[in-house]
Protein backbone atom coordinates (compact mmCIF):
# COMPACT_ATOMS: atom_id res chain seq x y z
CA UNK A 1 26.50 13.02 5.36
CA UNK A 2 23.46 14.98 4.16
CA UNK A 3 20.81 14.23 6.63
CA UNK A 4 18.18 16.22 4.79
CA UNK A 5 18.56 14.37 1.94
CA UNK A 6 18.14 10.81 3.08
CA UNK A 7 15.39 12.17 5.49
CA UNK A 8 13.63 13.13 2.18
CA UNK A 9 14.18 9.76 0.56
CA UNK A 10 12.79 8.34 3.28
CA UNK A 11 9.89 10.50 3.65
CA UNK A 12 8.95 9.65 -0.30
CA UNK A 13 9.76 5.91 0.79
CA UNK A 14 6.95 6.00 3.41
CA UNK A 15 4.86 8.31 1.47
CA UNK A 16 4.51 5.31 -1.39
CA UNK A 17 4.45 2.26 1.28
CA UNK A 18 1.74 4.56 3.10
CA UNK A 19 -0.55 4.93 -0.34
CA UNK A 20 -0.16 1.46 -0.93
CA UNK A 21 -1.63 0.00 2.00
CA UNK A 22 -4.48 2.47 2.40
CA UNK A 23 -5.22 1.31 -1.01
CA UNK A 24 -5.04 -2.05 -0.03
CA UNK A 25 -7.47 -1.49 2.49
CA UNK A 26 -10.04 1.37 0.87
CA UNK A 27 -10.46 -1.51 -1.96
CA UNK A 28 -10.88 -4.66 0.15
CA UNK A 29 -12.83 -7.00 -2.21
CA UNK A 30 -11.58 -5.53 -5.85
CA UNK A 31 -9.53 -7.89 -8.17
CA UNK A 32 -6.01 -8.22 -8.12
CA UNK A 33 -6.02 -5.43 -5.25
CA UNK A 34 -2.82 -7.28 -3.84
CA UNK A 35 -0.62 -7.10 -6.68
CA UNK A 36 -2.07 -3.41 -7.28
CA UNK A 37 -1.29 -2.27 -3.83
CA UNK A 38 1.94 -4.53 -3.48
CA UNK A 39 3.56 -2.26 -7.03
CA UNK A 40 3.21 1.02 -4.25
CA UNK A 41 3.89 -1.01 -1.32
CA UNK A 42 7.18 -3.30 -2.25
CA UNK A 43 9.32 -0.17 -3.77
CA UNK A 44 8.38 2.00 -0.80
CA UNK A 45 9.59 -0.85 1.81
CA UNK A 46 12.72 -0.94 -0.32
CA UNK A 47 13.63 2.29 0.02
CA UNK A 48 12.88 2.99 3.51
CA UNK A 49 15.14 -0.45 4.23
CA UNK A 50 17.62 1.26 1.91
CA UNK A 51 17.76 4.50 3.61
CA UNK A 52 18.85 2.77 7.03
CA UNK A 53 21.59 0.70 5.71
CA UNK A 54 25.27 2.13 5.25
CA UNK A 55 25.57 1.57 1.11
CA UNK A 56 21.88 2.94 1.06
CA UNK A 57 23.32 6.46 2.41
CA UNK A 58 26.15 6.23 0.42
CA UNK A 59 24.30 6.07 -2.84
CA UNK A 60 21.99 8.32 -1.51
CA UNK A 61 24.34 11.31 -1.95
CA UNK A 62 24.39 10.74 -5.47
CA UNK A 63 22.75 13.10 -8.12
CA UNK A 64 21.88 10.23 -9.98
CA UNK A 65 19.82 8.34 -7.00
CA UNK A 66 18.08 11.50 -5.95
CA UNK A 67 17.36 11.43 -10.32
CA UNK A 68 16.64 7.61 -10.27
CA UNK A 69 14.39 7.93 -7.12
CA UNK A 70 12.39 11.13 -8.21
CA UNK A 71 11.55 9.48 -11.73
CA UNK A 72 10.26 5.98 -10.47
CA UNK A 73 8.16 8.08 -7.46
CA UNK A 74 6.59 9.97 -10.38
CA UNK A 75 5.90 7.08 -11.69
CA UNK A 76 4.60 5.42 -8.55
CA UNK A 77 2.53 8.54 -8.34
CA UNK A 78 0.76 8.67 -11.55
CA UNK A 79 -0.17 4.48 -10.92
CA UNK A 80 -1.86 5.31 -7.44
CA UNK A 81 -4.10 8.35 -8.86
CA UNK A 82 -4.78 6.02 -12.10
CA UNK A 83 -5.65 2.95 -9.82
């Protein structure tokens, strides 16, 4: 198995979970700053769970997760500069 690879899904996994709850706590008292922080937060924990589990590395090897992943962390990206 590609070690590198799930190493970097897992680095973009804790990258987002990491954004989201510095966000949560840099705006403590904003509205709806929960479900804000939780969009950053939720697919991050995913993914990091995902890298650690057998199927997770399986599917990680796959063109079309490393396409799937990089699209949604754009994404997730854009939404924590535009929050």
């Amino acid at each position: 198995m590609n070690n590198i690879r799930i190493n970097n899904f897992r680095m973009g996994a804790y990258a987002a979970l990491a954004v989201g709850l510095i966000n949560l706590r840099y705006q403590t008292g904003a509205s709806a700053n929960l479900s804000k922080s939780l969009v950053l937060i939720i697919p991050g924990g995913l993914l990091l769970a995902i890298s650690f589990a057998e199927f997770g590395k399986k599917w990680m090897q796959n063109k079309g997760a490393a396409l799937t992943c990089a699209v949604i962390g754009g994404l997730l990206l854009i939404y924590s500069f535009v929050l």
